[in-house]
PDB file of N, CA and C in Angstrom:
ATOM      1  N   UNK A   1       4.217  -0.527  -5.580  1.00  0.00           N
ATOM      2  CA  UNK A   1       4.331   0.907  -5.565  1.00  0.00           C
ATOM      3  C   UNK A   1       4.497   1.369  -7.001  1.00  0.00           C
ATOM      4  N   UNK A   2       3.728   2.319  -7.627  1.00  0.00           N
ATOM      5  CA  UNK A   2       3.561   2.845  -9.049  1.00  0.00           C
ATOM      6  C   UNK A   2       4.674   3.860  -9.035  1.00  0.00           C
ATOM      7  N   UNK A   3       5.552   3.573 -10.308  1.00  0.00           N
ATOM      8  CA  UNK A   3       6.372   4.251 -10.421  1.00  0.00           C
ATOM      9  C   UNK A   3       7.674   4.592  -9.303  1.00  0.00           C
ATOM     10  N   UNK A   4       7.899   3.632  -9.085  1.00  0.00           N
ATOM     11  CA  UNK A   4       8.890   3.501  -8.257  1.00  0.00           C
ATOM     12  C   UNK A   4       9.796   4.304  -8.675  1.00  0.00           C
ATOM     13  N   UNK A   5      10.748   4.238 -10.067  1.00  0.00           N
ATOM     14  CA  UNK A   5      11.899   4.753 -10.425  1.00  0.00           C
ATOM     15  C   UNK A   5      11.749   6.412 -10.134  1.00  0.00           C
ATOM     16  N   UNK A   6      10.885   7.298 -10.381  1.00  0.00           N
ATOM     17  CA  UNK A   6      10.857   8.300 -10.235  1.00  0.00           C
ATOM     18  C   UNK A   6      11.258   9.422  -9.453  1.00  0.00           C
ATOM     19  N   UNK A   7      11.181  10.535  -9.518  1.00  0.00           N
ATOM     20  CA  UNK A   7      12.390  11.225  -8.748  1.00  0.00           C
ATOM     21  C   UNK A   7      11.993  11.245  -6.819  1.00  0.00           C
ATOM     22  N   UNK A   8      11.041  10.709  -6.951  1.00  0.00           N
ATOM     23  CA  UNK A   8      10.978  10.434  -5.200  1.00  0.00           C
ATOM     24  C   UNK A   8      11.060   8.922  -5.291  1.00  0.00           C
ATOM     25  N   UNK A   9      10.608   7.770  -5.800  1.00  0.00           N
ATOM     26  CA  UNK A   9      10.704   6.932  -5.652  1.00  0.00           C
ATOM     27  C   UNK A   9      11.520   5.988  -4.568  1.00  0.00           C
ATOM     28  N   UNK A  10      12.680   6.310  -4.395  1.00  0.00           N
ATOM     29  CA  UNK A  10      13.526   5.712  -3.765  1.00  0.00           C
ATOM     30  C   UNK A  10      13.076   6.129  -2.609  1.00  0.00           C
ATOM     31  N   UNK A  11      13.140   7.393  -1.895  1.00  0.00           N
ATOM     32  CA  UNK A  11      12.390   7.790  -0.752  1.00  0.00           C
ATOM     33  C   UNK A  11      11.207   6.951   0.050  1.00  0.00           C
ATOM     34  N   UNK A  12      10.289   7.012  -1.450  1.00  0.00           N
ATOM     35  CA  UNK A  12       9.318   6.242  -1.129  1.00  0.00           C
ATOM     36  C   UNK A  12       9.328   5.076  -0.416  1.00  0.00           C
ATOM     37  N   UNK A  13      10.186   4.182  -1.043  1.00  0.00           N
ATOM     38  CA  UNK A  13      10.269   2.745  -0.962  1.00  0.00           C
ATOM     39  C   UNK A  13      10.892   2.587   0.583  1.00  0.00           C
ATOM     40  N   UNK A  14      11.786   3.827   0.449  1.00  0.00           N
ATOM     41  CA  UNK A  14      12.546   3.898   2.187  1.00  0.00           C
ATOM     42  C   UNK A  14      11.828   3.913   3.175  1.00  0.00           C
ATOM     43  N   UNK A  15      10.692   4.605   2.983  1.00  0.00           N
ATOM     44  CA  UNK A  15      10.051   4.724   3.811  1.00  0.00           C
ATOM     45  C   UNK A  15       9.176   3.586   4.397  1.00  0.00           C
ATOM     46  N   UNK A  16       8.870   2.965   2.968  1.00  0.00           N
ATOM     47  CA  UNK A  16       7.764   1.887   3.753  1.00  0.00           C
ATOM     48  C   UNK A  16       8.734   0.867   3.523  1.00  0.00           C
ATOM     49  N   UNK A  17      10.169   0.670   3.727  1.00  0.00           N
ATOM     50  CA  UNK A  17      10.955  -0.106   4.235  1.00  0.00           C
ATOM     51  C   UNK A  17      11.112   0.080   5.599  1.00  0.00           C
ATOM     52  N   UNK A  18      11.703   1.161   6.004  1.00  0.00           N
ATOM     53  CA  UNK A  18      11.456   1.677   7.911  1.00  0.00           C
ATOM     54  C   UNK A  18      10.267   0.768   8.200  1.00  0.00           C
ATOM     55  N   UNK A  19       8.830   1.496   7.790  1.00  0.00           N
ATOM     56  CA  UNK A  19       7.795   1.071   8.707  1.00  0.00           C
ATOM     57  C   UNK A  19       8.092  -0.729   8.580  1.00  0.00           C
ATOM     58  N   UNK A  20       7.986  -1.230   7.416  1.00  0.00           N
ATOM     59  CA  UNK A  20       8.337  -2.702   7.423  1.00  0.00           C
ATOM     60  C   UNK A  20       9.395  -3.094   8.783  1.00  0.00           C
ATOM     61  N   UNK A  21      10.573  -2.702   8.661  1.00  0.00           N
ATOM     62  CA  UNK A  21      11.428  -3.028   9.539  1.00  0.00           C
ATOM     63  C   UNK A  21      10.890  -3.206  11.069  1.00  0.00           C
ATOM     64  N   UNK A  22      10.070  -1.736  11.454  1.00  0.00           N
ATOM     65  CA  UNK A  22       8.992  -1.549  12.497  1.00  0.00           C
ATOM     66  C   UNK A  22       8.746  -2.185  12.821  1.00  0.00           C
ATOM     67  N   UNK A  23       7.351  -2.931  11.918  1.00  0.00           N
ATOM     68  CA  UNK A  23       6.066  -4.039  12.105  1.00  0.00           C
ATOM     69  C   UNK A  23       6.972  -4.954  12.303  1.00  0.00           C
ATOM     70  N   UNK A  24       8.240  -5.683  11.667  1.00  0.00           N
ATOM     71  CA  UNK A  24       8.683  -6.693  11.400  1.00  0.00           C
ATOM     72  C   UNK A  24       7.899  -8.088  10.668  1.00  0.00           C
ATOM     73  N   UNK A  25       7.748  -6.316   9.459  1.00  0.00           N
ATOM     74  CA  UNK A  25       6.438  -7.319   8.237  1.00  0.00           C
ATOM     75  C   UNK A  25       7.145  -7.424   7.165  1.00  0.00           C
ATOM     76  N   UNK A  26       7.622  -8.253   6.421  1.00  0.00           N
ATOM     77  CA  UNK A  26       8.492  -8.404   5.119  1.00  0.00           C
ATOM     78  C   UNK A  26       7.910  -7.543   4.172  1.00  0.00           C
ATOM     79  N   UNK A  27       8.317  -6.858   3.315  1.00  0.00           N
ATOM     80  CA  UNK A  27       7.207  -6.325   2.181  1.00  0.00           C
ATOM     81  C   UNK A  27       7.623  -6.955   0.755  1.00  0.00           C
ATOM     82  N   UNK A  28       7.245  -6.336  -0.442  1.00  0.00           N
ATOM     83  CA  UNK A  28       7.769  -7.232  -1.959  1.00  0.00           C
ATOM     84  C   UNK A  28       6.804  -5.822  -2.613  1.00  0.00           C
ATOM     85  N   UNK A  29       8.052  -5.499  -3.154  1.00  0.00           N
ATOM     86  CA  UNK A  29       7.389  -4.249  -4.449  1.00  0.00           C
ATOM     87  C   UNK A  29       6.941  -4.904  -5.464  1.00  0.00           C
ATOM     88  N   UNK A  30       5.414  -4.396  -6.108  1.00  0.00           N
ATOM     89  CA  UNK A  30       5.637  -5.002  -7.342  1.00  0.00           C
ATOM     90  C   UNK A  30       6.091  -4.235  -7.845  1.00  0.00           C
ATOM     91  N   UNK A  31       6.634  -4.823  -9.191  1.00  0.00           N
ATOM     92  CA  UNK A  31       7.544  -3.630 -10.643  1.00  0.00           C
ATOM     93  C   UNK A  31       6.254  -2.685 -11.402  1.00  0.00           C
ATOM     94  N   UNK A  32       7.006  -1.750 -11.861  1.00  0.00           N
ATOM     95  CA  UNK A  32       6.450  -1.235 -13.010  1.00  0.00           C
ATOM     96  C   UNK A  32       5.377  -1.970 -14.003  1.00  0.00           C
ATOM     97  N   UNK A  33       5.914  -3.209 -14.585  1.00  0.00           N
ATOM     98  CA  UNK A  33       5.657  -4.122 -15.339  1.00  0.00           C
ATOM     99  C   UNK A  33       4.777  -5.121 -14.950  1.00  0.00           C
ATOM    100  N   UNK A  34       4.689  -5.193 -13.628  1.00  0.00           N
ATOM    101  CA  UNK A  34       3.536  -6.006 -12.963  1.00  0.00           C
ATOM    102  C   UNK A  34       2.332  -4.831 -12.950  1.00  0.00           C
ATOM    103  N   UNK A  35       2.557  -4.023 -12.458  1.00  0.00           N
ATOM    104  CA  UNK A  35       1.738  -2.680 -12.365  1.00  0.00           C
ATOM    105  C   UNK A  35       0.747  -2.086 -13.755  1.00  0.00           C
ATOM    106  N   UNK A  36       1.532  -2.161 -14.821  1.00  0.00           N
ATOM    107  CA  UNK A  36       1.775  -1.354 -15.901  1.00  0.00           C
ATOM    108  C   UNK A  36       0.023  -1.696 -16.263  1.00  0.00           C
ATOM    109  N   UNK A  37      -0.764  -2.868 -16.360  1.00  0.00           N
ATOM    110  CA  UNK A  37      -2.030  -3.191 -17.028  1.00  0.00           C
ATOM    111  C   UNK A  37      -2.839  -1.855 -15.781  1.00  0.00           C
ATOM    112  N   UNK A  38      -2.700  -1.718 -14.324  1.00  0.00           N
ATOM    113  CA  UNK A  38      -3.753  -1.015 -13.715  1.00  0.00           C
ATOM    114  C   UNK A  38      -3.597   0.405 -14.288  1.00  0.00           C
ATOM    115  N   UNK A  39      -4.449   1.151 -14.630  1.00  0.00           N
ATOM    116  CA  UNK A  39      -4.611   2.430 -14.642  1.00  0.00           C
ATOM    117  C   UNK A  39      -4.835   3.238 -13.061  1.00  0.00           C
ATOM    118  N   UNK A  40      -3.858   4.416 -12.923  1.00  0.00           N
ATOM    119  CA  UNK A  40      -3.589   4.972 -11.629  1.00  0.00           C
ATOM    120  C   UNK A  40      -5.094   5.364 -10.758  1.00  0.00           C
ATOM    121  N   UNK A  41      -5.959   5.592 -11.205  1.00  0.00           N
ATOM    122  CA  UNK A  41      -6.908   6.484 -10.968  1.00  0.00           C
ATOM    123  C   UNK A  41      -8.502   5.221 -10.919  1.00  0.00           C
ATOM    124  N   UNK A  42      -7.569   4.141 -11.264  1.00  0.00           N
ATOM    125  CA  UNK A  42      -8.828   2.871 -10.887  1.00  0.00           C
ATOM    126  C   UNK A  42      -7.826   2.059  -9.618  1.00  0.00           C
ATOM    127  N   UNK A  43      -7.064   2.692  -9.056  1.00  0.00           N
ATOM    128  CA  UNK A  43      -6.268   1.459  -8.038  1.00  0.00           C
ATOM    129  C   UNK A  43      -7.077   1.435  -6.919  1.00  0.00           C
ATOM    130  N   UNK A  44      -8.645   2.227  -7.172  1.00  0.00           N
ATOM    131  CA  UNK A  44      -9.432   1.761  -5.869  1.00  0.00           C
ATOM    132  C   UNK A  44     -10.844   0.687  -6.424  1.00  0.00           C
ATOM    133  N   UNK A  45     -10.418   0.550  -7.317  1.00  0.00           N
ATOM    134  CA  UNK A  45     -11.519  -0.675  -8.377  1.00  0.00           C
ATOM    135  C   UNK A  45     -10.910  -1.770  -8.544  1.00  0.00           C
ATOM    136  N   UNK A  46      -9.276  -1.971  -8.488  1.00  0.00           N
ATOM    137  CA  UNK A  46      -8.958  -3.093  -8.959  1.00  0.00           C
ATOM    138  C   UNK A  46      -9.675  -4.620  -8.741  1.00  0.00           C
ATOM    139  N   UNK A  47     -10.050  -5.291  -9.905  1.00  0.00           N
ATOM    140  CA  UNK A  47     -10.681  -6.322  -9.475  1.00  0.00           C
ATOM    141  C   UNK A  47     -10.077  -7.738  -8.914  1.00  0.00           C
ATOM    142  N   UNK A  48     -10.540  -8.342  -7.649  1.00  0.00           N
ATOM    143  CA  UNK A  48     -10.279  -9.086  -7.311  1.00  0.00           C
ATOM    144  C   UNK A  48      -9.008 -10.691  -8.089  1.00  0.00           C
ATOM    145  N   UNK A  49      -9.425 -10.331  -8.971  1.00  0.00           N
ATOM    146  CA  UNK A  49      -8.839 -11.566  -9.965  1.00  0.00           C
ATOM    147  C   UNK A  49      -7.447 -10.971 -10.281  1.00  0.00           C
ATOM    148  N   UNK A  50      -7.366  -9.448 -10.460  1.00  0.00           N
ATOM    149  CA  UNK A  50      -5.961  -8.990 -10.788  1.00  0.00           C
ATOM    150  C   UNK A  50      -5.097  -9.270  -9.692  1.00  0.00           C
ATOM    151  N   UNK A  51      -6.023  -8.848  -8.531  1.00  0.00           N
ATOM    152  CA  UNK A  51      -5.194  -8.957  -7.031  1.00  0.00           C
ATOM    153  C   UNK A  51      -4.748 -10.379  -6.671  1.00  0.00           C
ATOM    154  N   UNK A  52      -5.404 -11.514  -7.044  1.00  0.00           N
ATOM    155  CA  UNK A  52      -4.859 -12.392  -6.839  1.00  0.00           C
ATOM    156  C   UNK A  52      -3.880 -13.094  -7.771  1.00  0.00           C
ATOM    157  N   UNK A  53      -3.942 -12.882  -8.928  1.00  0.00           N
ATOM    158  CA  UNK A  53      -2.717 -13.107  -9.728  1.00  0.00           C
ATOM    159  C   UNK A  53      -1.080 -12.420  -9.263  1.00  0.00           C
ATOM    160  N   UNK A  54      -1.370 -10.907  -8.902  1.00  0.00           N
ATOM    161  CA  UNK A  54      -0.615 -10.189  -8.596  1.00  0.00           C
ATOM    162  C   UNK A  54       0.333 -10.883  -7.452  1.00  0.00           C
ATOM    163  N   UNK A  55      -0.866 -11.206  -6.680  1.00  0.00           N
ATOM    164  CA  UNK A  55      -0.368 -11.578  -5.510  1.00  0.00           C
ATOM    165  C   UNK A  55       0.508 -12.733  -5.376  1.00  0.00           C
ATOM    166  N   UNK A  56       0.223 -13.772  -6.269  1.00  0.00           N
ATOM    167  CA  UNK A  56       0.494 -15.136  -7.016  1.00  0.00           C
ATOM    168  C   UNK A  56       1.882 -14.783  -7.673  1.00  0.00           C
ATOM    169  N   UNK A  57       1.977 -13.869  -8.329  1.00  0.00           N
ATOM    170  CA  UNK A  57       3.555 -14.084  -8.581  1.00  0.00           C
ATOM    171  C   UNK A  57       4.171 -13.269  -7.940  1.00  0.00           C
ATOM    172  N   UNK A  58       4.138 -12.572  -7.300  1.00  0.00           N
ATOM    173  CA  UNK A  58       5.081 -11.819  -5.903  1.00  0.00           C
ATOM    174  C   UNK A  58       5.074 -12.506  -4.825  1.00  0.00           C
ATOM    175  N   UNK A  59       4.452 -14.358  -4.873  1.00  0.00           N
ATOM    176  CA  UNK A  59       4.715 -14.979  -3.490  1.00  0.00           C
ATOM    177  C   UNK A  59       4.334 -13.956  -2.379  1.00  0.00           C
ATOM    178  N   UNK A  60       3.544 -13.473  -2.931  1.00  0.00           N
ATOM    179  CA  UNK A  60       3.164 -12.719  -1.374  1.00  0.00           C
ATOM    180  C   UNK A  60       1.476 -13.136  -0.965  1.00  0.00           C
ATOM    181  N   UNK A  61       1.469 -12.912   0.695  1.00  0.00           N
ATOM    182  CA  UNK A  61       0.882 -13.635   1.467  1.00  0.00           C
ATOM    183  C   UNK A  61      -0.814 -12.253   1.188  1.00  0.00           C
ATOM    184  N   UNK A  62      -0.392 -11.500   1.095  1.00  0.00           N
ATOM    185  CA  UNK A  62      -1.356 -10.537   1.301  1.00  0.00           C
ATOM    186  C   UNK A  62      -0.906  -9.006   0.405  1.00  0.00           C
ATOM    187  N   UNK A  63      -1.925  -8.242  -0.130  1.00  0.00           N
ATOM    188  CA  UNK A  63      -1.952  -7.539  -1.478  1.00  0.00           C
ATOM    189  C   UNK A  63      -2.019  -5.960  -0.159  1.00  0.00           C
ATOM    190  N   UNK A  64      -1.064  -5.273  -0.513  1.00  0.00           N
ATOM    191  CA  UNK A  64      -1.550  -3.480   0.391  1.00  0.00           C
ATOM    192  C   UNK A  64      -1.835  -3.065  -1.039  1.00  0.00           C
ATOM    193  N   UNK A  65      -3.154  -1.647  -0.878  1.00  0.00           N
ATOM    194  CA  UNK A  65      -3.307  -1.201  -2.026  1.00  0.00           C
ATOM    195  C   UNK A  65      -3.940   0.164  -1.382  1.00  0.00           C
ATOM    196  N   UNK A  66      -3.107   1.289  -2.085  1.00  0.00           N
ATOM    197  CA  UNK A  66      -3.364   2.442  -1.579  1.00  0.00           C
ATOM    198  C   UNK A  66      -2.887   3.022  -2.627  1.00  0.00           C
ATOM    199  N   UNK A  67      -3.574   4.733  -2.327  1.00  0.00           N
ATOM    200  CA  UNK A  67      -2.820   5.801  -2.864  1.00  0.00           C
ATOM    201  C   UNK A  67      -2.713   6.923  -1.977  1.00  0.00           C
ATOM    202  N   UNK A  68      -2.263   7.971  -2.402  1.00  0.00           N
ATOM    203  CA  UNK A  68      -1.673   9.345  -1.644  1.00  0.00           C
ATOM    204  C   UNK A  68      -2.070  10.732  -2.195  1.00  0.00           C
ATOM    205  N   UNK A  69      -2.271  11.447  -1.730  1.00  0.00           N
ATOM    206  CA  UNK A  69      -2.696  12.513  -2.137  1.00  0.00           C
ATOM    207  C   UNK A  69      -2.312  13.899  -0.994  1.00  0.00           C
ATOM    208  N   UNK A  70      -1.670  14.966  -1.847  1.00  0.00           N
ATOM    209  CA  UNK A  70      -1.144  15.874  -1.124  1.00  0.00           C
ATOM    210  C   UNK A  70      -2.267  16.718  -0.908  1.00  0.00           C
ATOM    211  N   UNK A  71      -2.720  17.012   0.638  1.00  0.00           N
ATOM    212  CA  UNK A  71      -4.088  17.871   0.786  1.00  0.00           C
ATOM    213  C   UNK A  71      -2.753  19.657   1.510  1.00  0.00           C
ATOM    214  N   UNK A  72      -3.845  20.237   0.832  1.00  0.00           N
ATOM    215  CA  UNK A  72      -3.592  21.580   0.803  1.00  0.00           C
ATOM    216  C   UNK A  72      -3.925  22.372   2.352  1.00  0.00           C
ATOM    217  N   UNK A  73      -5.498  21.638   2.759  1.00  0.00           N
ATOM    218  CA  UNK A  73      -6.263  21.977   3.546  1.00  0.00           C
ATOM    219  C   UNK A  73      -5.658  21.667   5.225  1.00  0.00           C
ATOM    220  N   UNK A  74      -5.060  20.244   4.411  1.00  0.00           N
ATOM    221  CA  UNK A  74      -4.673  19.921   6.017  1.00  0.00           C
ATOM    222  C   UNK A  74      -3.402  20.466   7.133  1.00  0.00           C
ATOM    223  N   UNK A  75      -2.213  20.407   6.182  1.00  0.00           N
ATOM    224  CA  UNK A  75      -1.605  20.215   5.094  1.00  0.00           C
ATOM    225  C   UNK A  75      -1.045  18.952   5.408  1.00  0.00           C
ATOM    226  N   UNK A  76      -0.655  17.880   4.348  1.00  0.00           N
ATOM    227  CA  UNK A  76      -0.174  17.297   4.714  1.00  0.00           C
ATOM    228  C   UNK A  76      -0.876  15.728   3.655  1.00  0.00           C
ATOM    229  N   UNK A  77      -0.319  14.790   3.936  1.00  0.00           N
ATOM    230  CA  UNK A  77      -0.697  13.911   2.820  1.00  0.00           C
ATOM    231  C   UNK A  77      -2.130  13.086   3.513  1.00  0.00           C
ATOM    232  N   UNK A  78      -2.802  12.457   2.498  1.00  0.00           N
ATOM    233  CA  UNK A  78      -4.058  12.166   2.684  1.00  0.00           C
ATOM    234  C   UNK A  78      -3.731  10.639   2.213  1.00  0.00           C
ATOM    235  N   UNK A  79      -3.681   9.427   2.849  1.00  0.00           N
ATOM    236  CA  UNK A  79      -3.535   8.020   2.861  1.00  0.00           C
ATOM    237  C   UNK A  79      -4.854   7.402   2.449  1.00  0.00           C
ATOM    238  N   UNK A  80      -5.171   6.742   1.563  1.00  0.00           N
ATOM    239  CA  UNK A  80      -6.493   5.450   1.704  1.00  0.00           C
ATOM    240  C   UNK A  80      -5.558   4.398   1.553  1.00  0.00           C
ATOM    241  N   UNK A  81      -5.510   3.292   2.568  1.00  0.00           N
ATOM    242  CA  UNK A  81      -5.070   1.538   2.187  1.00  0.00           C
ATOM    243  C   UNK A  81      -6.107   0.848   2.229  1.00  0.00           C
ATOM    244  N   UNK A  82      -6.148   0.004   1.088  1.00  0.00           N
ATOM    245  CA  UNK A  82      -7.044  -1.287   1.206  1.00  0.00           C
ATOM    246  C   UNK A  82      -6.277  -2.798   1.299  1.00  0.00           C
ATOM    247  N   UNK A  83      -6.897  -3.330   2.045  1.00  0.00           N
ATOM    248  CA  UNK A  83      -6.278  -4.846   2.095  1.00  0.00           C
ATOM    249  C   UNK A  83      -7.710  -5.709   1.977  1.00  0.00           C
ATOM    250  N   UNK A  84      -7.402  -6.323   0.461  1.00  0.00           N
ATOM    251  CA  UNK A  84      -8.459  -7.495   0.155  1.00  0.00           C
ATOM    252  C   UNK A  84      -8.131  -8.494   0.388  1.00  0.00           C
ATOM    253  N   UNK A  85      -9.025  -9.099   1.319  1.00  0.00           N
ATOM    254  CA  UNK A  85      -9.052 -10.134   1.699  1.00  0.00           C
ATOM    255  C   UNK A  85     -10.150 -10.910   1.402  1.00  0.00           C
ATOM    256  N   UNK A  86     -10.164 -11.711   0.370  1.00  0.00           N
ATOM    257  CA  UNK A  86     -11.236 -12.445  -0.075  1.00  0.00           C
ATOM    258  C   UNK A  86     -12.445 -11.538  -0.269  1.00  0.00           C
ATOM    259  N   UNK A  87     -13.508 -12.109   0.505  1.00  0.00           N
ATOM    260  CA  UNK A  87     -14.514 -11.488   1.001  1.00  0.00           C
ATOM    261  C   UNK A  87     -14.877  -9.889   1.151  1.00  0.00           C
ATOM    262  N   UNK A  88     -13.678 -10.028   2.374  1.00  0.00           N
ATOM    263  CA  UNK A  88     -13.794  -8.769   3.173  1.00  0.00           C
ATOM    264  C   UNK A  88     -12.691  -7.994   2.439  1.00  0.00           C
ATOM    265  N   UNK A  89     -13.034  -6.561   2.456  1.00  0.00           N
ATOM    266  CA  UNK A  89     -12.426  -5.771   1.809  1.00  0.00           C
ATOM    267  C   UNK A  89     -12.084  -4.276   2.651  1.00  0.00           C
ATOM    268  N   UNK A  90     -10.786  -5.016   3.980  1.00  0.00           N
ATOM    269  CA  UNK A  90     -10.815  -3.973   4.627  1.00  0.00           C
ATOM    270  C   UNK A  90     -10.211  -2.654   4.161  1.00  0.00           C
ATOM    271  N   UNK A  91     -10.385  -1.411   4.593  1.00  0.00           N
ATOM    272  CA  UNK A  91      -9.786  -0.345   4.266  1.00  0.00           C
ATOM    273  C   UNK A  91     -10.295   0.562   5.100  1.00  0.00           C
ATOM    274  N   UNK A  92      -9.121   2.136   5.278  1.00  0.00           N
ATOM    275  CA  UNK A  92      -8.598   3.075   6.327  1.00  0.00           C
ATOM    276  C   UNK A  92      -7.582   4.042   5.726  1.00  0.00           C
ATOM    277  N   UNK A  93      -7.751   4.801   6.415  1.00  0.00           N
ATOM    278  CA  UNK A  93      -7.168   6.247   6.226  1.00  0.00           C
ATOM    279  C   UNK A  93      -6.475   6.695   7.186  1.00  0.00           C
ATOM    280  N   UNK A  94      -5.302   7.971   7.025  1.00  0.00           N
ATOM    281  CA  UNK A  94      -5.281   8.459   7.458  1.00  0.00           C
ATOM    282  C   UNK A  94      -4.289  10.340   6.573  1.00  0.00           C
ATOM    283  N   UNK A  95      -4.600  10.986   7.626  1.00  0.00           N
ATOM    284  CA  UNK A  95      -4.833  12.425   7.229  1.00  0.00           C
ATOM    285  C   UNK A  95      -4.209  13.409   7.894  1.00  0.00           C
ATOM    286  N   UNK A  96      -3.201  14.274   6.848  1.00  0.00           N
ATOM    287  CA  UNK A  96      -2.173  15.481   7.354  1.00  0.00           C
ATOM    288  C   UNK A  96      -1.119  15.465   8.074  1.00  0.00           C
ATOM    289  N   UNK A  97      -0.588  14.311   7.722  1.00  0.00           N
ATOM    290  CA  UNK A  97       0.457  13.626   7.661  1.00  0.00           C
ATOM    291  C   UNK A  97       1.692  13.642   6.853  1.00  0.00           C
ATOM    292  N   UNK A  98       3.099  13.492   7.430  1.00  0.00           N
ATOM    293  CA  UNK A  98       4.255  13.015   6.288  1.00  0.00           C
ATOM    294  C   UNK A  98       4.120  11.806   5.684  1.00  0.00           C
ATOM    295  N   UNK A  99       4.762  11.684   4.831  1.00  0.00           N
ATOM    296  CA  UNK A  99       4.558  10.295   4.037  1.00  0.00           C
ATOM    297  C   UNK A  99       5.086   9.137   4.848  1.00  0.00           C
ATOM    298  N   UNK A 100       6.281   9.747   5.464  1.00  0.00           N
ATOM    299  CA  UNK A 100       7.122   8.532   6.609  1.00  0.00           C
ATOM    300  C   UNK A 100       5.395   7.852   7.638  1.00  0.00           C
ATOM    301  N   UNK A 101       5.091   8.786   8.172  1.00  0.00           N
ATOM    302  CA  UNK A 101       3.826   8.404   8.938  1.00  0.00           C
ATOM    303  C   UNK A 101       2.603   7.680   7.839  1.00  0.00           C
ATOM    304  N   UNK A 102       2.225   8.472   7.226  1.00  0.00           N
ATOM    305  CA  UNK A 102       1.612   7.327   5.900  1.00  0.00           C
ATOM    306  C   UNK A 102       2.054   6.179   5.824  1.00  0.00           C
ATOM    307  N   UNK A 103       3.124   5.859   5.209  1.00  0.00           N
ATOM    308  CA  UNK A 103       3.748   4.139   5.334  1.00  0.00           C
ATOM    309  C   UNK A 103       3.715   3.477   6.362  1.00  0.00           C
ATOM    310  N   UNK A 104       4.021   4.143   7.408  1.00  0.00           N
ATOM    311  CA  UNK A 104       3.632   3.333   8.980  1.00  0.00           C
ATOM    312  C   UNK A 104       2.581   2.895   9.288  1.00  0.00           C
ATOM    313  N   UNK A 105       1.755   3.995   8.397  1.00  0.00           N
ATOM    314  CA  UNK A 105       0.279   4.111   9.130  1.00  0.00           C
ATOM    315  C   UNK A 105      -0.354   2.578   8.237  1.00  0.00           C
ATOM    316  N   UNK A 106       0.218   2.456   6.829  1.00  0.00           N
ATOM    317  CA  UNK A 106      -0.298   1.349   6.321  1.00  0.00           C
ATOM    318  C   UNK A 106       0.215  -0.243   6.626  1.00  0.00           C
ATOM    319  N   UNK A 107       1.442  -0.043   6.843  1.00  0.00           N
ATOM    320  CA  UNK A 107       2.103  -1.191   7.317  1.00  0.00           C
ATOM    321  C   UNK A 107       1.618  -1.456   8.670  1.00  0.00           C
ATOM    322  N   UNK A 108       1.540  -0.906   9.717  1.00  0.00           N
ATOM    323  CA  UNK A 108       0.879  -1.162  11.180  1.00  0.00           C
ATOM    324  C   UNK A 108      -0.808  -1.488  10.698  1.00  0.00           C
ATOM    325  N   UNK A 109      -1.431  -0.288   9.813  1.00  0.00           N
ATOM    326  CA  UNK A 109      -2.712  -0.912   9.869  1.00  0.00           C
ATOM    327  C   UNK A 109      -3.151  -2.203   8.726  1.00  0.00           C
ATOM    328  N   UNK A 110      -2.089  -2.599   8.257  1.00  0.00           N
ATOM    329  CA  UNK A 110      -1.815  -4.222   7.307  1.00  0.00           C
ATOM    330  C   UNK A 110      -2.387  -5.474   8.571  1.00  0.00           C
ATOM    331  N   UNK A 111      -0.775  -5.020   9.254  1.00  0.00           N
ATOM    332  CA  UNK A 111      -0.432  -5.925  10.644  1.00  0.00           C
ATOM    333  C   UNK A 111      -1.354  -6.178  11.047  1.00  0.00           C
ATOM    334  N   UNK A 112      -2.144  -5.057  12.141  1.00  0.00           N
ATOM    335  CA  UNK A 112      -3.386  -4.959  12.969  1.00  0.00           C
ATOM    336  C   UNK A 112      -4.367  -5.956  12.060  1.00  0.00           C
ATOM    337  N   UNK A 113      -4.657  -5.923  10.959  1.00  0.00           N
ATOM    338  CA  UNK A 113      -5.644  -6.347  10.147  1.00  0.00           C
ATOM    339  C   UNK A 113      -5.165  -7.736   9.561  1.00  0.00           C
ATOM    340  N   UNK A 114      -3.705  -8.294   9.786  1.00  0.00           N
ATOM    341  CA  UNK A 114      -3.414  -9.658   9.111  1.00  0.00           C
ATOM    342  C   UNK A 114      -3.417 -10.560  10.296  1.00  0.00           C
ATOM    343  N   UNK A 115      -3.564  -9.772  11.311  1.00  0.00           N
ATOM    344  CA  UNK A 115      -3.202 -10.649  12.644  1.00  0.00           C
ATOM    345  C   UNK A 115      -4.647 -11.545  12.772  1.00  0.00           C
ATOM    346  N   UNK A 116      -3.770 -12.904  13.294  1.00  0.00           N
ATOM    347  CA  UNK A 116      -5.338 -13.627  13.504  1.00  0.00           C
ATOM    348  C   UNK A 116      -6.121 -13.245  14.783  1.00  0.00           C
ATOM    349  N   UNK A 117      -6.962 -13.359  14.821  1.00  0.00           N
ATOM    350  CA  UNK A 117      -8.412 -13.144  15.908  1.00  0.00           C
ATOM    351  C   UNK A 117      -8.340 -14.862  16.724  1.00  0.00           C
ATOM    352  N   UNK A 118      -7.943 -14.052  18.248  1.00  0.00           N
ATOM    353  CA  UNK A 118      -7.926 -15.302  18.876  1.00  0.00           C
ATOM    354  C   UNK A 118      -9.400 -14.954  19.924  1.00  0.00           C
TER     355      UNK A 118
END
């Protein structure tokens, strides 16, 4: 999460702690400092090789990568998550929404998407 410390930050993190708790999906913030090389406005380009380093030292099993955007129209916040997975490079939305529902919406649609195919 970019910029965590900031004056919502903590909120933030609460939130997609709830949905975590929810799914009963562990999560792992990266820092600032892990973050700091992506530029905000390419976090839908990041290249594969960053994601797996990233991923590599946060011991984590799988990379969420999204951003947020406050729509005027809807009203309400505007979600894209991507989850790269090798190959496949799933990703989903959702729209006019609170942010609490945003985080859910990415953590459930993580889940849905980490679960194996029997």
């Amino acid at each position: 999460m970019r910029r965590s410390g900031g004056a919502h930050g903590s909120d933030l993190r609460a939130s997609f702690e709830d949905a975590s708790t929810r799914f009963a999906i562990p999560i792992v913030f990266a820092s600032d400092a892990d973050l700091s090389a992506i530029a905000p406005e390419k976090v839908d380009a990041i290249p594969q090789e960053t994601l797996a380093g990233l991923k590599s030292r946060l011991g984590a099993d799988a990379i969420l990568v999204g951003h947020l955007d406050w729509e005027t129209n809807e009203p309400g916040w505007h979600a894209v998550w991507r989850l790269p997975l090798g190959a496949q490079d799933k990703s989903w939305e959702i729209a006019g929404v609170n942010f609490d529902a945003a985080f859910r919406n990415a953590i459930g649609g993580a889940a849905k998407r980490l679960r194996p195919m029997n």
